[in-house]
PDB file of N, CA and C in Angstrom:
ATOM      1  N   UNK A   1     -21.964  -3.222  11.534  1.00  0.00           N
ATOM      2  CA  UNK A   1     -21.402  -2.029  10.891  1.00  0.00           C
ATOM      3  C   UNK A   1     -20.183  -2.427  10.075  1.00  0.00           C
ATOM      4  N   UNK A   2     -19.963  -1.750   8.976  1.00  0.00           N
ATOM      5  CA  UNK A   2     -18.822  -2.107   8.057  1.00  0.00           C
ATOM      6  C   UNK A   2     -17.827  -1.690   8.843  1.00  0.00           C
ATOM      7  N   UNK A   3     -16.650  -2.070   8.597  1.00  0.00           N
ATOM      8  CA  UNK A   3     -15.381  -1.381   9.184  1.00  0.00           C
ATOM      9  C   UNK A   3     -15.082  -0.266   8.390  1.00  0.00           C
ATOM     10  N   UNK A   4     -13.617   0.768   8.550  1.00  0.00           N
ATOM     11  CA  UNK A   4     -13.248   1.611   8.036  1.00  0.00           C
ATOM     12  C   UNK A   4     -12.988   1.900   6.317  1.00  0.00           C
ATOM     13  N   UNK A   5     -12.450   0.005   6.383  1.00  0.00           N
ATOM     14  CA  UNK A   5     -11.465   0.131   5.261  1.00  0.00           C
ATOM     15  C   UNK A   5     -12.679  -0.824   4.139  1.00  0.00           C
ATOM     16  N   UNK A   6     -13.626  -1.063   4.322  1.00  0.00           N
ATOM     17  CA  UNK A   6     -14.834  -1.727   3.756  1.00  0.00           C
ATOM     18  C   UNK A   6     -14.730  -3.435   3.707  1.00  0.00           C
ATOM     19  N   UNK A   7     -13.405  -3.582   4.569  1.00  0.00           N
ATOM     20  CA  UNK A   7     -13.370  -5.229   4.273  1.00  0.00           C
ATOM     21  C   UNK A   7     -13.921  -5.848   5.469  1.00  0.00           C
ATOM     22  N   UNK A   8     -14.752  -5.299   6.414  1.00  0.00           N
ATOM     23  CA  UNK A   8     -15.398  -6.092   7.261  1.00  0.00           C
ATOM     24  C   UNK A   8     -14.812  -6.775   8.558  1.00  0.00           C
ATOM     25  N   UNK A   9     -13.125  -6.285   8.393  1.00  0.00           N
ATOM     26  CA  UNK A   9     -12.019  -6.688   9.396  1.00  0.00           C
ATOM     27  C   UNK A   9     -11.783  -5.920  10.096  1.00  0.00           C
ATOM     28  N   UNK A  10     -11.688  -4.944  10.194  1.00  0.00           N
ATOM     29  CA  UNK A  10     -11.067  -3.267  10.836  1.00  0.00           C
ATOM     30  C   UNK A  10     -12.152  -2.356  11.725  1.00  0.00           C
ATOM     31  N   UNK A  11     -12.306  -2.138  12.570  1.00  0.00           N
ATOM     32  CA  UNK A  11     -13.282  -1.477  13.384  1.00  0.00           C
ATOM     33  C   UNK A  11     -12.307   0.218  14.049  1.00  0.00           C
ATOM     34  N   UNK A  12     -10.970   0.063  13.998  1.00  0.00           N
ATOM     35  CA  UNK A  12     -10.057   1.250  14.582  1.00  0.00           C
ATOM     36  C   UNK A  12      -9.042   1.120  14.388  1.00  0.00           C
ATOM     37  N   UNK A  13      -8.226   1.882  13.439  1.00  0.00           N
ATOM     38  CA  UNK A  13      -7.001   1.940  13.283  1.00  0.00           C
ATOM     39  C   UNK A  13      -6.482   2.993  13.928  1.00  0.00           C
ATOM     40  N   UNK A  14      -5.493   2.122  14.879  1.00  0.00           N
ATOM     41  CA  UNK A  14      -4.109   3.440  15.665  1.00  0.00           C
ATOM     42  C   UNK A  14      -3.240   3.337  14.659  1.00  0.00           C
ATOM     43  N   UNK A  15      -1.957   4.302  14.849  1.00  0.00           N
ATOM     44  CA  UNK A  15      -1.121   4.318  13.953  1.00  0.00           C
ATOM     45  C   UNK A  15      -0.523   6.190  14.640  1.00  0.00           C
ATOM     46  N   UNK A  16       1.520   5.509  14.577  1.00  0.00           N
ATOM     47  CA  UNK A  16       1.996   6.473  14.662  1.00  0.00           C
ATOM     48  C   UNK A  16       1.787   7.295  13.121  1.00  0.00           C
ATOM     49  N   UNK A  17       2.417   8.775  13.114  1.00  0.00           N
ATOM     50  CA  UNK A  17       2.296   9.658  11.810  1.00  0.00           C
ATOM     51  C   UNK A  17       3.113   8.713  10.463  1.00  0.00           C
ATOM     52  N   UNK A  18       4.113   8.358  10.928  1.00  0.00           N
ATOM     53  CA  UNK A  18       5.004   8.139   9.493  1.00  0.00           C
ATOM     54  C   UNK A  18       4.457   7.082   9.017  1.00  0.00           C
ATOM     55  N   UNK A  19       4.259   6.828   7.517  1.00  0.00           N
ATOM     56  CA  UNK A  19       3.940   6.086   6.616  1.00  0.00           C
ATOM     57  C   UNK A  19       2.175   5.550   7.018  1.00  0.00           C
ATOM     58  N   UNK A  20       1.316   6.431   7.400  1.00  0.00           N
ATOM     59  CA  UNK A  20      -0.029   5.596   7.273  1.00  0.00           C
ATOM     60  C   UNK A  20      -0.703   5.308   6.036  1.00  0.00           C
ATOM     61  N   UNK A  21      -0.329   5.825   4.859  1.00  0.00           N
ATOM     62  CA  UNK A  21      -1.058   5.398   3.625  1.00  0.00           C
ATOM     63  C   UNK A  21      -0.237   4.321   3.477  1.00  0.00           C
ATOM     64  N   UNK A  22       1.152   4.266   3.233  1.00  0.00           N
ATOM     65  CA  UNK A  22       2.031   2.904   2.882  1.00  0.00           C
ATOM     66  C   UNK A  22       1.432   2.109   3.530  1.00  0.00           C
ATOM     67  N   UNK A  23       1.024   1.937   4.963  1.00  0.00           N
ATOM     68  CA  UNK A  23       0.187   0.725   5.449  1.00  0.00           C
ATOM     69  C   UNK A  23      -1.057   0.558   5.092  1.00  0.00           C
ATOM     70  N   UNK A  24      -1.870   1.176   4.682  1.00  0.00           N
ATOM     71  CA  UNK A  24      -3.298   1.173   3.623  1.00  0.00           C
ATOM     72  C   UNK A  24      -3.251   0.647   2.748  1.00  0.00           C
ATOM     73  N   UNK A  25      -1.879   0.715   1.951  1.00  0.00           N
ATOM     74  CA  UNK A  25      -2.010   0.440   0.727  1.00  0.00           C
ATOM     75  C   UNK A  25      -1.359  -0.986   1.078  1.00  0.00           C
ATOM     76  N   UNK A  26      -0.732  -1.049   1.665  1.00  0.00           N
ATOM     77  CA  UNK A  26      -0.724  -2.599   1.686  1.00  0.00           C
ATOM     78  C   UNK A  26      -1.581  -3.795   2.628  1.00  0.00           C
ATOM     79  N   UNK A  27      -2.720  -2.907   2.844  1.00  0.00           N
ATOM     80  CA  UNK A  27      -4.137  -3.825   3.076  1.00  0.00           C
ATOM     81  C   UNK A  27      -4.896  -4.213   2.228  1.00  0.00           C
ATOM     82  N   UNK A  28      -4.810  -3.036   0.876  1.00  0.00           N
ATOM     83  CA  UNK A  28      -5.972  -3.149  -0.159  1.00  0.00           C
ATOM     84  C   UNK A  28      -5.776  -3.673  -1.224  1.00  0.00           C
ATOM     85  N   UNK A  29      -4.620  -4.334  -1.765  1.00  0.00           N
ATOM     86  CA  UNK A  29      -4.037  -4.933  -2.697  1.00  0.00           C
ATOM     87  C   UNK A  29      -2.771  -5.991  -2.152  1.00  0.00           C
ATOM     88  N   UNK A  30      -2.509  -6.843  -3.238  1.00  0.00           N
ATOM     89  CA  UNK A  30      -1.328  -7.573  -2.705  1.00  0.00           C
ATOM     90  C   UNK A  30      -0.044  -6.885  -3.164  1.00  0.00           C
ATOM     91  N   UNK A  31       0.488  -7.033  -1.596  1.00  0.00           N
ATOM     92  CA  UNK A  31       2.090  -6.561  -1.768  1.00  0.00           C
ATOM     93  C   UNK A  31       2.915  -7.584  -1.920  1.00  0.00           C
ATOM     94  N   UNK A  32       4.317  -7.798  -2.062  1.00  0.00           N
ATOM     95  CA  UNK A  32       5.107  -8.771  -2.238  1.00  0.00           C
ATOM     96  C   UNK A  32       6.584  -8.301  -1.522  1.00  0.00           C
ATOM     97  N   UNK A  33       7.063  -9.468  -1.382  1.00  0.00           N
ATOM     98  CA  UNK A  33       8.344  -9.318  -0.557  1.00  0.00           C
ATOM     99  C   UNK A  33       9.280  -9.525  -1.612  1.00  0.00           C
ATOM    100  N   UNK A  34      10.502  -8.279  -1.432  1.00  0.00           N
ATOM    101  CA  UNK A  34      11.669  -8.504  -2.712  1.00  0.00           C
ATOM    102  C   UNK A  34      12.442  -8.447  -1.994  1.00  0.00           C
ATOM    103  N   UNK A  35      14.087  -7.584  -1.895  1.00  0.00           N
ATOM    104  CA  UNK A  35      15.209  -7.819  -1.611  1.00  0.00           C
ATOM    105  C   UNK A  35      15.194  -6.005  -1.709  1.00  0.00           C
ATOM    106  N   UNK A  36      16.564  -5.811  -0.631  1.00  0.00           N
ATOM    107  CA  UNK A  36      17.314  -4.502  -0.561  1.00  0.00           C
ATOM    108  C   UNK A  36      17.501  -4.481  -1.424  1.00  0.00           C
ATOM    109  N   UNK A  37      18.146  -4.845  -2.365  1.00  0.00           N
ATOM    110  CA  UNK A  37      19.345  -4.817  -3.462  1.00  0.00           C
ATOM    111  C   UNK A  37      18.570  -4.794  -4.809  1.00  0.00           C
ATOM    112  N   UNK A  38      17.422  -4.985  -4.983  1.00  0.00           N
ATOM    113  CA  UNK A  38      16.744  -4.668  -6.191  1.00  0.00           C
ATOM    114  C   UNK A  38      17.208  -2.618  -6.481  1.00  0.00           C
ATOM    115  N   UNK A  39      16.847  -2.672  -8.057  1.00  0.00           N
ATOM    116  CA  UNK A  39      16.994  -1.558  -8.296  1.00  0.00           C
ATOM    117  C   UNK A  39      16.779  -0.945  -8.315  1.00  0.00           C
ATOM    118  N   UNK A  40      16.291   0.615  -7.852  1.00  0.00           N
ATOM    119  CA  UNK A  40      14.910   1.146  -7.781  1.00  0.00           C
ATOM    120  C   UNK A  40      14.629   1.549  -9.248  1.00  0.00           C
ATOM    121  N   UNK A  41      15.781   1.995  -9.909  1.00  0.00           N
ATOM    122  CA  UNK A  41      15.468   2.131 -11.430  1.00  0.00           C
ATOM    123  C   UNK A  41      14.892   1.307 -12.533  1.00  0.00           C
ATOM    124  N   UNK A  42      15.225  -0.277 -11.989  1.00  0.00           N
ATOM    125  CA  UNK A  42      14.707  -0.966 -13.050  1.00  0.00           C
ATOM    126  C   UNK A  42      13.262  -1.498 -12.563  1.00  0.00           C
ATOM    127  N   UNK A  43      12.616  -1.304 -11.400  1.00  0.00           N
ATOM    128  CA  UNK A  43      11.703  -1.422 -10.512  1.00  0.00           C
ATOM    129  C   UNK A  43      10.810  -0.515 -11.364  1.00  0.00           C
ATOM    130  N   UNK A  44      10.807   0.862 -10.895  1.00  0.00           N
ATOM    131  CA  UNK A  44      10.445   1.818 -11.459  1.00  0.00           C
ATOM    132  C   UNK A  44       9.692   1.553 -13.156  1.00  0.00           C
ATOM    133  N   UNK A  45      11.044   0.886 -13.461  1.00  0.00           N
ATOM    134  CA  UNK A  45      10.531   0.990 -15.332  1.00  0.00           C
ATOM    135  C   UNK A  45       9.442   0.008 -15.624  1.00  0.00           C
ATOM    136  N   UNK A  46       9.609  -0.844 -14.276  1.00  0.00           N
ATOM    137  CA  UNK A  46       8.485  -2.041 -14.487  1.00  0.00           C
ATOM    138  C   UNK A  46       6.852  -1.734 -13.572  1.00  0.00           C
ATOM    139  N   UNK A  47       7.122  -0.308 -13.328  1.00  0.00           N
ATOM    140  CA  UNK A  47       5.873  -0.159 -12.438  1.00  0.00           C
ATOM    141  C   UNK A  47       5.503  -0.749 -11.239  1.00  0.00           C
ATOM    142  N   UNK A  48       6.610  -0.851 -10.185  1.00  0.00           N
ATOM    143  CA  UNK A  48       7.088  -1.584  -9.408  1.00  0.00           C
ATOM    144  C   UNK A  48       7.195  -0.631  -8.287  1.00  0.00           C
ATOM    145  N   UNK A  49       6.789  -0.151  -7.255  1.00  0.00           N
ATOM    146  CA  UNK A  49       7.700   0.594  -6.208  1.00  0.00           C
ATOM    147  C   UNK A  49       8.128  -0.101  -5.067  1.00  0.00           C
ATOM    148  N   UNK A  50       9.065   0.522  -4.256  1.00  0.00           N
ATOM    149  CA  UNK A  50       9.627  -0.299  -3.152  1.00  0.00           C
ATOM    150  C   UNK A  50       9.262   0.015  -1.766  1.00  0.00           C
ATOM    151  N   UNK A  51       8.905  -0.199  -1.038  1.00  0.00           N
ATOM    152  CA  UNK A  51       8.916   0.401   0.544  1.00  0.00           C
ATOM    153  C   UNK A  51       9.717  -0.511   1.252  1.00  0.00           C
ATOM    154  N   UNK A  52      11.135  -0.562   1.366  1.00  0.00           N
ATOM    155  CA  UNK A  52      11.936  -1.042   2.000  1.00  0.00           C
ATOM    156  C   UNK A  52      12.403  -2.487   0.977  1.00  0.00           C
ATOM    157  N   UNK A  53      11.908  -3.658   1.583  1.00  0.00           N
ATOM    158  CA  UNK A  53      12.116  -4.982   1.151  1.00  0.00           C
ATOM    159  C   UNK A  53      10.358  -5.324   0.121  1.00  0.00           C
ATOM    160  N   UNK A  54       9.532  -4.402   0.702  1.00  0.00           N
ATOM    161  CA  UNK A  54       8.412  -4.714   0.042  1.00  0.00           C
ATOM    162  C   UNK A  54       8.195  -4.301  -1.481  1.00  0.00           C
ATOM    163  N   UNK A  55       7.259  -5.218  -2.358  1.00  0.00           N
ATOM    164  CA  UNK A  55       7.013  -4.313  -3.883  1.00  0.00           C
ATOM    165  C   UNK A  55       5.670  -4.378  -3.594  1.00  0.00           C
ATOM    166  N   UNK A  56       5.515  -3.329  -3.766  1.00  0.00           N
ATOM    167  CA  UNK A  56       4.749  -2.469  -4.247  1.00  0.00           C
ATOM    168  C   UNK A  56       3.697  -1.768  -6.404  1.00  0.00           C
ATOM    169  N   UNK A  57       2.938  -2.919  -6.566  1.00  0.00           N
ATOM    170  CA  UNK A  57       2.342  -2.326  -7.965  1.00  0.00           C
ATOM    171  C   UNK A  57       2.021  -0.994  -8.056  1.00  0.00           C
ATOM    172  N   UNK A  58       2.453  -0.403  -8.662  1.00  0.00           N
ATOM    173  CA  UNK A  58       1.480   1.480  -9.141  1.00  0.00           C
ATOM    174  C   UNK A  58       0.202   1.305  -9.329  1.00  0.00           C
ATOM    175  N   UNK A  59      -0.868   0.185  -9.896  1.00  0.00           N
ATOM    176  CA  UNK A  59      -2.156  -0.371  -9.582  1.00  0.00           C
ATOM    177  C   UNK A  59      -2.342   0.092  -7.889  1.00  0.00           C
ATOM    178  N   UNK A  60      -1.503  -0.422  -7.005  1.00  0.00           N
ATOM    179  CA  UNK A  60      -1.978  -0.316  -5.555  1.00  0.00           C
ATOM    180  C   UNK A  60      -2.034   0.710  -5.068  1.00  0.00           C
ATOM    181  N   UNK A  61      -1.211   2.109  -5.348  1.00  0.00           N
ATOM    182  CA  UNK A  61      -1.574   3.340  -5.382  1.00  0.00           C
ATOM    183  C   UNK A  61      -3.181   4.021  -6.010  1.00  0.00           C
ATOM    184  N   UNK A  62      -3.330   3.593  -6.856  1.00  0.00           N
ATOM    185  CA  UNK A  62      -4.346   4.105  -7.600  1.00  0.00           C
ATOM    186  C   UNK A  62      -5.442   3.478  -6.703  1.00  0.00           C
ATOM    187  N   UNK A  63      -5.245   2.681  -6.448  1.00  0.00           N
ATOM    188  CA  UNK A  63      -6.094   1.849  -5.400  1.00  0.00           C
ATOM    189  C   UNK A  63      -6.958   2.384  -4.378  1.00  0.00           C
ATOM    190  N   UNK A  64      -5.719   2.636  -3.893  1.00  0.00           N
ATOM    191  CA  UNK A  64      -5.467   3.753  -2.374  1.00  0.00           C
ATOM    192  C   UNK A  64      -6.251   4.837  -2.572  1.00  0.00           C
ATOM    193  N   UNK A  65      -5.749   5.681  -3.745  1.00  0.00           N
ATOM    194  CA  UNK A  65      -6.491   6.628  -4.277  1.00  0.00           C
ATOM    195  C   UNK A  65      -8.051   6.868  -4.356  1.00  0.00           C
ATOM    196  N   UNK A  66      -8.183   5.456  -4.968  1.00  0.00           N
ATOM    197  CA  UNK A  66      -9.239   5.698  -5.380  1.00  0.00           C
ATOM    198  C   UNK A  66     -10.473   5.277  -4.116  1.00  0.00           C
ATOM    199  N   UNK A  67      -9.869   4.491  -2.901  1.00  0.00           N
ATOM    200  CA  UNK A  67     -10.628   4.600  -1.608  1.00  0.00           C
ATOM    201  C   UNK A  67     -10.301   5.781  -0.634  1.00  0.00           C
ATOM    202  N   UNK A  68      -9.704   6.284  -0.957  1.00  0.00           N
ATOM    203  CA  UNK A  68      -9.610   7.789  -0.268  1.00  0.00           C
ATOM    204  C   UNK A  68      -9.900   9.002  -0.717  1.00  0.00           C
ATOM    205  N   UNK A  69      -9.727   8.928  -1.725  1.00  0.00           N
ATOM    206  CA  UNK A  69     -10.695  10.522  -2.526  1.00  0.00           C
ATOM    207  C   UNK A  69     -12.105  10.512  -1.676  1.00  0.00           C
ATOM    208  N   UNK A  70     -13.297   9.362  -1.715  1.00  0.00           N
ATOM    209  CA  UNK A  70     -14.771   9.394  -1.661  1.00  0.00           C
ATOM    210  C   UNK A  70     -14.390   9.985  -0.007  1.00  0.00           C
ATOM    211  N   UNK A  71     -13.731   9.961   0.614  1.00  0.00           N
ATOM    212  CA  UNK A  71     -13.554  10.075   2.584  1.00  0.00           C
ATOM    213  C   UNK A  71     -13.540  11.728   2.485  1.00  0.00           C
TER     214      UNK A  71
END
């Protein structure tokens, strides 16, 4: 049987309420490790988002999106 997330790894995801798509989305694309101190403004202008120390592409949203609409 396929798993949840279609990559053949995942059979049950637990998970407290806060942030379960932020952790989706950083299964289904590559995330990257930045720094506190980045900007969120100049982040932003580069299509960049942050979840803490992590970046985040706006590609990886759409991502997300686009495996969760068909559910």
């Amino acid at each position: 049987a396929e798993s949840p997330l279609g990559l053949g790894q995942v059979d049950v995801l637990v998970t407290t309420a806060g942030g379960v798509e932020e952790d989706l989305i950083k299964c289904l694309a590559p995330t990257y490790v930045g720094d506190f101190s980045l900007r969120g403004r100049d982040l932003r202008q580069n299509g960049i988002n942050r979840i803490g120390n992590l970046l985040v592409p706006n590609d990886n949203y759409c991502k997300f999106e686009d495996w969760l609409m068909p559910i």
